[in-house]
C-alpha atoms as a PDB file:
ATOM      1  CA  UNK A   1     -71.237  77.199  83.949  1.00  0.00           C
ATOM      2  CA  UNK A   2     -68.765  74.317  83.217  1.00  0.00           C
ATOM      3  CA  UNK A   3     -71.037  72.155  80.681  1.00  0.00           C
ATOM      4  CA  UNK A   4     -70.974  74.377  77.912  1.00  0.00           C
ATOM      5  CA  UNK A   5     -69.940  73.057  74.564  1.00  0.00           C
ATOM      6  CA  UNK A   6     -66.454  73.704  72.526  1.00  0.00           C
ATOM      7  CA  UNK A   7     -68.785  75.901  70.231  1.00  0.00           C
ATOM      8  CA  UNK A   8     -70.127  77.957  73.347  1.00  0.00           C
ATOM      9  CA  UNK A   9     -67.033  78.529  74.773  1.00  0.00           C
ATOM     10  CA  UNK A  10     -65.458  79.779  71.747  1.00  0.00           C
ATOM     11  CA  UNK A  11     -68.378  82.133  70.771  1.00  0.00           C
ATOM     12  CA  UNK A  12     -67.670  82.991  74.388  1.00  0.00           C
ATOM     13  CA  UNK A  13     -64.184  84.013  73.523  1.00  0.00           C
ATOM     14  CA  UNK A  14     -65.064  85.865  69.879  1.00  0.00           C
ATOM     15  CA  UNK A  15     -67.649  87.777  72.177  1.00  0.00           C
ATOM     16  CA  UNK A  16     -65.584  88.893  74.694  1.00  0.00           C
ATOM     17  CA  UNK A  17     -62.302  90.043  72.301  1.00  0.00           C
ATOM     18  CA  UNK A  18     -65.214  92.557  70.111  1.00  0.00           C
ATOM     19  CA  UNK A  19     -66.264  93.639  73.476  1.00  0.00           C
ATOM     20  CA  UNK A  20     -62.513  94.705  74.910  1.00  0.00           C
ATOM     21  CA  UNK A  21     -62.425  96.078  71.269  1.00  0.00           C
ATOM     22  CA  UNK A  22     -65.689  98.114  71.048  1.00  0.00           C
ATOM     23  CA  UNK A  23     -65.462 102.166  71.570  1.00  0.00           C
ATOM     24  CA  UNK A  24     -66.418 102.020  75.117  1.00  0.00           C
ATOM     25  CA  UNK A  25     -64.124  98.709  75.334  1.00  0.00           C
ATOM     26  CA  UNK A  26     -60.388  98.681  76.663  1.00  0.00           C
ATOM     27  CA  UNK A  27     -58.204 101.646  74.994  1.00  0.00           C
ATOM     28  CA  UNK A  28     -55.042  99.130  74.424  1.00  0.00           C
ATOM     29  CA  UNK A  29     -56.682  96.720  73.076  1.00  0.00           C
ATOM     30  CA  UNK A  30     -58.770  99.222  70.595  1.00  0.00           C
ATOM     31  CA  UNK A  31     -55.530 100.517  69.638  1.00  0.00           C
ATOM     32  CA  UNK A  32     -53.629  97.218  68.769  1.00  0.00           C
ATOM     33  CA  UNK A  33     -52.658  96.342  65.184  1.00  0.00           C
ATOM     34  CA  UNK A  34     -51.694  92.486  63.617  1.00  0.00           C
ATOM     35  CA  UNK A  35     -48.209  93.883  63.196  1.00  0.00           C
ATOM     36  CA  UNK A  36     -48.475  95.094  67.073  1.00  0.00           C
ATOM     37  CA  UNK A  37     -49.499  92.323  68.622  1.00  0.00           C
ATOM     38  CA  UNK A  38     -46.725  89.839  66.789  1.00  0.00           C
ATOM     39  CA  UNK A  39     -43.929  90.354  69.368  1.00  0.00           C
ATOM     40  CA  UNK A  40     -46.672  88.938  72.287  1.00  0.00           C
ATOM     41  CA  UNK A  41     -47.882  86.166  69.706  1.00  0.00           C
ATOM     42  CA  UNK A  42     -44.406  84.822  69.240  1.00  0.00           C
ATOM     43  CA  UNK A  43     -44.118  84.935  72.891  1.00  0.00           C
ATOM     44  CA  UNK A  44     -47.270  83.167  73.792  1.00  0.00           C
ATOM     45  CA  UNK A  45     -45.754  80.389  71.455  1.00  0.00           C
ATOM     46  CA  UNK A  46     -42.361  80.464  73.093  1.00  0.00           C
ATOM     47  CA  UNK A  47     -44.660  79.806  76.292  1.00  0.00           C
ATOM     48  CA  UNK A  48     -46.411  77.148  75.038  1.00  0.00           C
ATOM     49  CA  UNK A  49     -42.963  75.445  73.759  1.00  0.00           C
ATOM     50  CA  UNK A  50     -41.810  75.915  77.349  1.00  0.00           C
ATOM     51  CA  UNK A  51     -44.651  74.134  79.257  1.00  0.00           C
ATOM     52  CA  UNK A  52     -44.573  71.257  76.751  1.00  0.00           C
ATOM     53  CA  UNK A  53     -40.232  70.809  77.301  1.00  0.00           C
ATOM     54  CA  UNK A  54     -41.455  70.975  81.229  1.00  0.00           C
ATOM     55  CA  UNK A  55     -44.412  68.580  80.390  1.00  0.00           C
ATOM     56  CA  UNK A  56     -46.135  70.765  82.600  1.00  0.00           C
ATOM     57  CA  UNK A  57     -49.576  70.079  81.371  1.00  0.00           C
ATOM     58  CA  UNK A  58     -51.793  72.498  83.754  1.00  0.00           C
ATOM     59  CA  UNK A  59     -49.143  75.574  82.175  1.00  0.00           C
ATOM     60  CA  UNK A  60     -50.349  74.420  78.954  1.00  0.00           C
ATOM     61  CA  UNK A  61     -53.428  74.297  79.363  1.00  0.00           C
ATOM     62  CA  UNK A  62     -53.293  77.825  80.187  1.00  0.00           C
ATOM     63  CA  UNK A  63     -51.353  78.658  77.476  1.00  0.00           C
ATOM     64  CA  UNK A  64     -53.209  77.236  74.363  1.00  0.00           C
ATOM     65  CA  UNK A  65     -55.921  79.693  75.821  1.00  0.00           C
ATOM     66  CA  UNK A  66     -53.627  82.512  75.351  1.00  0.00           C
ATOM     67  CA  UNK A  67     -52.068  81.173  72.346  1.00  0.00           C
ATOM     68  CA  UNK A  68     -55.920  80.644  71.575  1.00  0.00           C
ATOM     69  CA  UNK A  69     -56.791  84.531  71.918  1.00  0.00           C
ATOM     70  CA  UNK A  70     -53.967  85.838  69.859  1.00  0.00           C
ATOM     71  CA  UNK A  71     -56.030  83.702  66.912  1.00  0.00           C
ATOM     72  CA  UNK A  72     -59.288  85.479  68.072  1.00  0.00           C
ATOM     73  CA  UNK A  73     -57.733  89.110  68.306  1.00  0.00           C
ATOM     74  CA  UNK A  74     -55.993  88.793  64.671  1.00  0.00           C
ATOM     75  CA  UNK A  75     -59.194  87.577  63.191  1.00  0.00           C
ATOM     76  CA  UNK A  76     -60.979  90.500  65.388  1.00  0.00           C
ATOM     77  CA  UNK A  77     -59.104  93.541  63.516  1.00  0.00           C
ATOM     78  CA  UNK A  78     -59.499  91.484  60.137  1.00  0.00           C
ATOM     79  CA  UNK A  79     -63.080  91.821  60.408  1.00  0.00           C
ATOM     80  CA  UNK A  80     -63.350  95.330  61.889  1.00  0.00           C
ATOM     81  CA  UNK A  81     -60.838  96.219  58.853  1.00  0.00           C
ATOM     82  CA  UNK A  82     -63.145  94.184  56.719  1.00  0.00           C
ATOM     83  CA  UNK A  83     -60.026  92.248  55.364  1.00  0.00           C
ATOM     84  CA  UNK A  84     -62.247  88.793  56.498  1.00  0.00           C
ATOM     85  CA  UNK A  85     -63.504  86.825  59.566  1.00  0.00           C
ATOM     86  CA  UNK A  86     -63.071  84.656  61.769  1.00  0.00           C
ATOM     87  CA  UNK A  87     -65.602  82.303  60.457  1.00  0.00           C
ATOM     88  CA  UNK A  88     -63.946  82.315  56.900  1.00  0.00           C
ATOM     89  CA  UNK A  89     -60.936  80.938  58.428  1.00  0.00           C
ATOM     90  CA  UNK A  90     -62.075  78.253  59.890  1.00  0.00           C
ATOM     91  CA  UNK A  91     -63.730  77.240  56.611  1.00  0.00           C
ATOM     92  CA  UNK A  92     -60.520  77.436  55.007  1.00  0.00           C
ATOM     93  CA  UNK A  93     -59.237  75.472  58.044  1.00  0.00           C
ATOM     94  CA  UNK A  94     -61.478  72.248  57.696  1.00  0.00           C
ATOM     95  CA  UNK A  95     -61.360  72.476  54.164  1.00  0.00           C
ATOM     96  CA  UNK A  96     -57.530  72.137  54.018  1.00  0.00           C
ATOM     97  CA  UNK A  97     -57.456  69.436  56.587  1.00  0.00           C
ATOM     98  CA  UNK A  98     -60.088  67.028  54.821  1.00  0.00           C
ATOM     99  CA  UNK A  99     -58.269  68.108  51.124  1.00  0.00           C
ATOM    100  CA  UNK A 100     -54.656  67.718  51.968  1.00  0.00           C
ATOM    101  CA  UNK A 101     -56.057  63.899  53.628  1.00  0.00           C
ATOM    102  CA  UNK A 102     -57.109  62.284  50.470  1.00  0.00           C
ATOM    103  CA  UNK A 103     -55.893  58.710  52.741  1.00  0.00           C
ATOM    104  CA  UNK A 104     -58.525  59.721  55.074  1.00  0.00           C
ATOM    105  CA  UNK A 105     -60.996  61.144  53.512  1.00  0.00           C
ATOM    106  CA  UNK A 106     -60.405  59.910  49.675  1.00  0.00           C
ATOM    107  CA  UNK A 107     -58.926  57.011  48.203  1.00  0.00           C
ATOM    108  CA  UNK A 108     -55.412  57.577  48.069  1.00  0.00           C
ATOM    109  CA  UNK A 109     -53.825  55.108  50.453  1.00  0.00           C
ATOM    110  CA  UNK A 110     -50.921  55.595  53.057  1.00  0.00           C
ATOM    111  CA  UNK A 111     -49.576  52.993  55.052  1.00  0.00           C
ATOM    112  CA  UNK A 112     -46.711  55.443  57.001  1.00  0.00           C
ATOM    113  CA  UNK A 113     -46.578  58.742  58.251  1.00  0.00           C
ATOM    114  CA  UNK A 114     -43.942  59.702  55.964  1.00  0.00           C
ATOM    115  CA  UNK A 115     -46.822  58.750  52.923  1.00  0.00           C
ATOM    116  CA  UNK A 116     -49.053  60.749  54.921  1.00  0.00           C
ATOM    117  CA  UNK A 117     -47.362  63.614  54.969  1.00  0.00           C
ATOM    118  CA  UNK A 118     -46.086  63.147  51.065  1.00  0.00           C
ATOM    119  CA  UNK A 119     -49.828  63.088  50.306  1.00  0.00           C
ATOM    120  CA  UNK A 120     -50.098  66.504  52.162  1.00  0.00           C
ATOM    121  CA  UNK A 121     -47.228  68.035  50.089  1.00  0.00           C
ATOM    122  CA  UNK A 122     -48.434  67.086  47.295  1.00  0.00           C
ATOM    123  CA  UNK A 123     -51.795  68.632  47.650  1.00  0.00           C
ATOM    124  CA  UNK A 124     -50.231  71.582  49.106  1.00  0.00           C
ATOM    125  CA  UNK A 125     -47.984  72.515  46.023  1.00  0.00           C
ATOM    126  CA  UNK A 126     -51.132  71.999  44.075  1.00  0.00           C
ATOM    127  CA  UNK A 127     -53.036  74.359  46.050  1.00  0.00           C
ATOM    128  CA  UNK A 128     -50.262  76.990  46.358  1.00  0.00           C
ATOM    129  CA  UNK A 129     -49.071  76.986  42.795  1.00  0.00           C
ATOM    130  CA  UNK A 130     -45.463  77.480  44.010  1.00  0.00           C
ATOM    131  CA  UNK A 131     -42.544  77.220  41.325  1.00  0.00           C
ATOM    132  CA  UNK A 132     -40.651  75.320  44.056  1.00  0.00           C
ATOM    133  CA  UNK A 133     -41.251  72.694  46.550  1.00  0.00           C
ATOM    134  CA  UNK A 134     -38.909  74.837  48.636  1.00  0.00           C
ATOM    135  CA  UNK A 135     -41.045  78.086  48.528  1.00  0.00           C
ATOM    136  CA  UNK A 136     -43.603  78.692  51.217  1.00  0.00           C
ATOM    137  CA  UNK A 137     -41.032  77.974  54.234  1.00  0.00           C
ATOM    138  CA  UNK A 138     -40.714  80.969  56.206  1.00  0.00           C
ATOM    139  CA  UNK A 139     -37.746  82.406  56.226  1.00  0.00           C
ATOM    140  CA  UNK A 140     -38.471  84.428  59.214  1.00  0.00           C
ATOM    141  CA  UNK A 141     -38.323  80.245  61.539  1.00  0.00           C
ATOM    142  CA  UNK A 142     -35.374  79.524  63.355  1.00  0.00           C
ATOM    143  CA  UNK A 143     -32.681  78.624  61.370  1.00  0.00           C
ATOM    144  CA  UNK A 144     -32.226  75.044  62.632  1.00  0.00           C
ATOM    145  CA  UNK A 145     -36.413  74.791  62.037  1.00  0.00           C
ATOM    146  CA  UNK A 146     -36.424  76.317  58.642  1.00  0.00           C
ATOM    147  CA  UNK A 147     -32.815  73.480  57.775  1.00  0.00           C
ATOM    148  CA  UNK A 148     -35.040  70.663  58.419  1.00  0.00           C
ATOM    149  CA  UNK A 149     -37.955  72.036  56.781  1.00  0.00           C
ATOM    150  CA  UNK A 150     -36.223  72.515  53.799  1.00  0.00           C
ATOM    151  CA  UNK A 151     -34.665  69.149  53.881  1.00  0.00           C
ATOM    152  CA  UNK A 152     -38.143  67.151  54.954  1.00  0.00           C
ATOM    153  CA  UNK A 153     -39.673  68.984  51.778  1.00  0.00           C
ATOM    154  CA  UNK A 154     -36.716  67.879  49.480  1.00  0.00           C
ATOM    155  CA  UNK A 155     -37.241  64.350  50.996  1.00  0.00           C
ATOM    156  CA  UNK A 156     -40.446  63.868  50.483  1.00  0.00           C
ATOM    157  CA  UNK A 157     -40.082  64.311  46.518  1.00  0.00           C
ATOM    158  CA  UNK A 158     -36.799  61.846  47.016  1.00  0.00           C
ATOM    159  CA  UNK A 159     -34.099  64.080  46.935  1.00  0.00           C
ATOM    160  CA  UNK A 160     -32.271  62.509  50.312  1.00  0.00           C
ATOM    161  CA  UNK A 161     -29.674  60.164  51.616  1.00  0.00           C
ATOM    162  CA  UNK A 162     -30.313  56.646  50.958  1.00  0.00           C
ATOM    163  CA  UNK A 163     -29.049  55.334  54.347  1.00  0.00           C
ATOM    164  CA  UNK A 164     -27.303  57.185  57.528  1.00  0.00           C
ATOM    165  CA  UNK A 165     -23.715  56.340  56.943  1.00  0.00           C
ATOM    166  CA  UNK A 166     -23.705  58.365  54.365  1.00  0.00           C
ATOM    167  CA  UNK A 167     -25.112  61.417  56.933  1.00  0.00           C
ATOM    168  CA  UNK A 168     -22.225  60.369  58.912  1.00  0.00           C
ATOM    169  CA  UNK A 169     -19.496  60.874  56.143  1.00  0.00           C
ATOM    170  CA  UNK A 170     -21.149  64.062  55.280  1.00  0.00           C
ATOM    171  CA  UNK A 171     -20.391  65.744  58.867  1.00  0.00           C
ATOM    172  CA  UNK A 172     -17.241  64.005  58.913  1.00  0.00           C
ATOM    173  CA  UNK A 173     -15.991  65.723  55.781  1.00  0.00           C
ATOM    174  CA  UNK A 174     -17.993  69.406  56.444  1.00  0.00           C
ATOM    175  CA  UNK A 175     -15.736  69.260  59.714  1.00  0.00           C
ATOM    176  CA  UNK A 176     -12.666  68.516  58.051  1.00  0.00           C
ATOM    177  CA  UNK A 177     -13.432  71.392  55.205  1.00  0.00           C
ATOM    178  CA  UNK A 178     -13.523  73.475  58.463  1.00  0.00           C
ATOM    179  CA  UNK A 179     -10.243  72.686  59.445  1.00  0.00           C
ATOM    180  CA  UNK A 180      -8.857  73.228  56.557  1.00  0.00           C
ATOM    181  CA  UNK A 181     -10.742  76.975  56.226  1.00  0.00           C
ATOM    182  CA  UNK A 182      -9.401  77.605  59.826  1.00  0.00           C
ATOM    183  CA  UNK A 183      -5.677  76.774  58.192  1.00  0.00           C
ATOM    184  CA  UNK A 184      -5.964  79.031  55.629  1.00  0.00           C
ATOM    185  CA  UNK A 185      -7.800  81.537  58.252  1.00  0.00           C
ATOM    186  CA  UNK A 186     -10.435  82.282  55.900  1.00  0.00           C
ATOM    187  CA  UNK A 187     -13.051  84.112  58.032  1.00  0.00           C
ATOM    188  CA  UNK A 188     -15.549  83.786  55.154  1.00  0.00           C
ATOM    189  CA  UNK A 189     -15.210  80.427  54.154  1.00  0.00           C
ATOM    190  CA  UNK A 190     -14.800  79.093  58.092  1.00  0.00           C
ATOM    191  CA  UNK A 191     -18.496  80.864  57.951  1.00  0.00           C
ATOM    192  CA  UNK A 192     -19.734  78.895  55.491  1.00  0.00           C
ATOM    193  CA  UNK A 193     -18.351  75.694  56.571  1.00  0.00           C
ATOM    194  CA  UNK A 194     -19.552  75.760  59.838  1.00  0.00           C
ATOM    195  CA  UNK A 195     -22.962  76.414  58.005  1.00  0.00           C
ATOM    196  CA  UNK A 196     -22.434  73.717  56.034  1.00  0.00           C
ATOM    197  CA  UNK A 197     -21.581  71.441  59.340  1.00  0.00           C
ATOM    198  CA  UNK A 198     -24.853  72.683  61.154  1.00  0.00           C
ATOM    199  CA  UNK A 199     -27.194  71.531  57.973  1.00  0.00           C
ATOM    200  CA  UNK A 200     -25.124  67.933  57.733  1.00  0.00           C
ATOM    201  CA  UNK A 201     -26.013  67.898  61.845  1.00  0.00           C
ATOM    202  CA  UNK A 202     -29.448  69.088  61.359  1.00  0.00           C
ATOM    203  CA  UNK A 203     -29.496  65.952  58.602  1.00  0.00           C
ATOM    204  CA  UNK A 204     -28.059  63.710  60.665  1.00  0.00           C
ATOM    205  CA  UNK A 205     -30.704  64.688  63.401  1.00  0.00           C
ATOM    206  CA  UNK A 206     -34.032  64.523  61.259  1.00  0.00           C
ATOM    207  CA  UNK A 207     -32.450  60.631  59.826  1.00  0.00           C
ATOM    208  CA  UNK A 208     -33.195  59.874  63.283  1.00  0.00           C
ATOM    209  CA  UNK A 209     -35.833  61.129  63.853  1.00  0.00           C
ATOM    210  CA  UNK A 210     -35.018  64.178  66.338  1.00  0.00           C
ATOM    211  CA  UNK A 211     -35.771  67.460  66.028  1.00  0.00           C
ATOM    212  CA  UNK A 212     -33.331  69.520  65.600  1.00  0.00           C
ATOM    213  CA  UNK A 213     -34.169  72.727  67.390  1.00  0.00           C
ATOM    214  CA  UNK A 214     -35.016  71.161  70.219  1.00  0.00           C
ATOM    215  CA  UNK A 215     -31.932  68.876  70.719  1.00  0.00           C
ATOM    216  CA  UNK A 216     -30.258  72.573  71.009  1.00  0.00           C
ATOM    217  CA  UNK A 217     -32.974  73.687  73.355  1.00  0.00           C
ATOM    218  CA  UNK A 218     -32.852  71.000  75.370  1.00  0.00           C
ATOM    219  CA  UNK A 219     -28.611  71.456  75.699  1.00  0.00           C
ATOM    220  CA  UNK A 220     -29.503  75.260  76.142  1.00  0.00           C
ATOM    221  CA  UNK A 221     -31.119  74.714  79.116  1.00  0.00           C
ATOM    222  CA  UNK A 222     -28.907  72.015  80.206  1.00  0.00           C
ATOM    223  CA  UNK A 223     -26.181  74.247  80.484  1.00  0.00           C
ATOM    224  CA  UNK A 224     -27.572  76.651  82.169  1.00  0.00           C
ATOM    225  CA  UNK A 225     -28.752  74.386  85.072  1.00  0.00           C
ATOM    226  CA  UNK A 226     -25.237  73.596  85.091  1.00  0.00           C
ATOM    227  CA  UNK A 227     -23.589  76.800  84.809  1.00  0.00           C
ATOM    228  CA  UNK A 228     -26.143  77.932  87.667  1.00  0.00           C
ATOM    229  CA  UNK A 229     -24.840  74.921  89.563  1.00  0.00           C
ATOM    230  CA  UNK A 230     -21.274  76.655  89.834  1.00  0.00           C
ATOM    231  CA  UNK A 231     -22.107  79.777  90.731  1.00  0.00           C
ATOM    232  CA  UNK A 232     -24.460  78.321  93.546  1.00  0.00           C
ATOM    233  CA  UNK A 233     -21.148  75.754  94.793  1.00  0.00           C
ATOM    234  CA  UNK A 234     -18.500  78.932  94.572  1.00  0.00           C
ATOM    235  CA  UNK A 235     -21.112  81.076  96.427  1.00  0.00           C
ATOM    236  CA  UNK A 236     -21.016  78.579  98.866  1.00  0.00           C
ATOM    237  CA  UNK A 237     -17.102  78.626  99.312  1.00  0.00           C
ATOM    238  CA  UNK A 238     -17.621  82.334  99.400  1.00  0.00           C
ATOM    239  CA  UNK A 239     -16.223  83.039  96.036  1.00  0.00           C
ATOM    240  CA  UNK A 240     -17.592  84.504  92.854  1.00  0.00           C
ATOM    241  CA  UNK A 241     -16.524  83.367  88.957  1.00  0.00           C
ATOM    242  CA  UNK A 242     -14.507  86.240  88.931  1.00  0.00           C
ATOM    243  CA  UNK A 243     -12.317  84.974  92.013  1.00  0.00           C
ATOM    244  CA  UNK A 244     -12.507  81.323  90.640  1.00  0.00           C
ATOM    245  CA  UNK A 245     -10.030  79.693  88.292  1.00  0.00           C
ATOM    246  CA  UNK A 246     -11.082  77.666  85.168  1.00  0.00           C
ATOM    247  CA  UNK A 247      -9.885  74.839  86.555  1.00  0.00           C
ATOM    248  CA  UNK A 248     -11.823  74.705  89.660  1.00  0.00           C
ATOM    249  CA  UNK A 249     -14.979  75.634  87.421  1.00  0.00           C
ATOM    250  CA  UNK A 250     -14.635  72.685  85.436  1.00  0.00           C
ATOM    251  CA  UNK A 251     -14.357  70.559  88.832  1.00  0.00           C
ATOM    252  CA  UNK A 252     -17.368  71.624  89.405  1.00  0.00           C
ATOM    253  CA  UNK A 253     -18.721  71.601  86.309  1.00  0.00           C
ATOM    254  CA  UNK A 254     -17.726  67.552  86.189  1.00  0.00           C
ATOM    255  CA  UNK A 255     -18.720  66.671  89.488  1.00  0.00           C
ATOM    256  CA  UNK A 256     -22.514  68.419  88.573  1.00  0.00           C
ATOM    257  CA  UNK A 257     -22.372  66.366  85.013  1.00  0.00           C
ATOM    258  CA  UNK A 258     -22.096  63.273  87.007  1.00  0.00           C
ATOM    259  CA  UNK A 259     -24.895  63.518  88.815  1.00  0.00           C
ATOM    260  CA  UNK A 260     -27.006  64.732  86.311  1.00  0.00           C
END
């Protein structure tokens, strides 16, 4: 039937994961742990990145159901552990959402998202009890995620640039600290500098307004069209990158960036 409700369907969905997970259910998914199903989690969310870069909405609808299940499974083995249930976290869910809104749902006004999102850090650190506004991001994220994390929190209490130019002379002097590591050939402190670099970049990135992570995803992928490019244009010659000079391969590589 296609008119049932959100709640239907989703009963529909708790119903069927304790069924695969019953003793006369399906034997791997009896046998699955949290800890064993995170590697197929984080790939489900990898998938769901994917489809949204492709803005391939009909993938993504597919995938928020998967992504979906992996919500539904966890919260299964909670409740057959007796650890909690599903229904407790979406209590905890709605509850968080209407608390950490006190501009929606309470008086507190916000005319920007950046307020917004103060008033949700603020309510957060009163809910967590944290000693620092910095605890709580994982440090498990990408690194490039967890940078701008960590410098979005420290923003949102005021610690931050006043004004991009002085982003700009921030990169300008992390690269010239690792010049001068790469004169002394320090291997440790070129490490650090180039660390150093990445966070002024990933600063530079969040003052206007881009993401970070996926500025590098999106160049990822953009080289690897190109790169793919090449081989297809040598193959055509009859040659592989092994038989092909640098210099051809950037002739190649040029002519593809123009018409990109």
């Amino acid at each position: 039937m296609n008119n049932k409700s959100i709640g239907e369907r989703f009963e529909e969905l708790v119903t069927i994961v304790e069924r695969l997970r019953a003793p006369d259910g399906c034997p791997w998914d009896r046998e699955q742990t949290s800890a064993s199903l995170l590697p197929y989690l984080l790939e489900e969310t990898y998938e769901v990145i994917e489809s949204v870069d492709d803005k391939n909405w009909e993938v993504l609808k597919e995938e928020l159901g998967d992504l979906l299940l992996h919500v539904v499974f966890q919260a299964s083995i909670a409740t057959d552990s007796e650890r909690f249930n599903i229904n407790e976290s979406l209590k905890i869910v709605n509850e968080k959402l209407v608390r950490r809104h006190p501009h929606v749902f309470g008086d507190t006004k916000a005319d920007a998202a950046f307020n917004a999102k103060q008033n949700w850090e603020a309510e957060k650190q009163k809910e967590k009890k944290r000693e620092s506004r910095l605890d709580g991001v994982p440090v498990n994220l990408p690194g490039l995620v967890r940078a701008q994390r960590l410098q979005e929190k420290a923003a949102y209490v005021g610690f931050d640039w006043e004004k991009i130019e002085s982003v700009w002379e921030k990169v300008h002097e992390e690269l010239e600290e690792i010049k001068l590591a790469q004169h002394e050939n320090n291997k440790e402190s070129i490490k650090e500098e180039i660390g150093d670099t990445i966070f002024a970049l990933v600063n530079l990135a969040r003052f206007l307004g881009i993401p970070a992570e996926d500025a590098l995803r999106r160049t990822n992928n953009k080289f690897i069209n190109r790169f793919k490019m090449i081989e297809k244009e040598l193959k055509r010659r009859g040659k592989t990158l092994e038989e092909s000079s640098l210099d051809e391969m950037d002739k190649i590589w040029n002519t593809v960036k123009r018409k990109s």
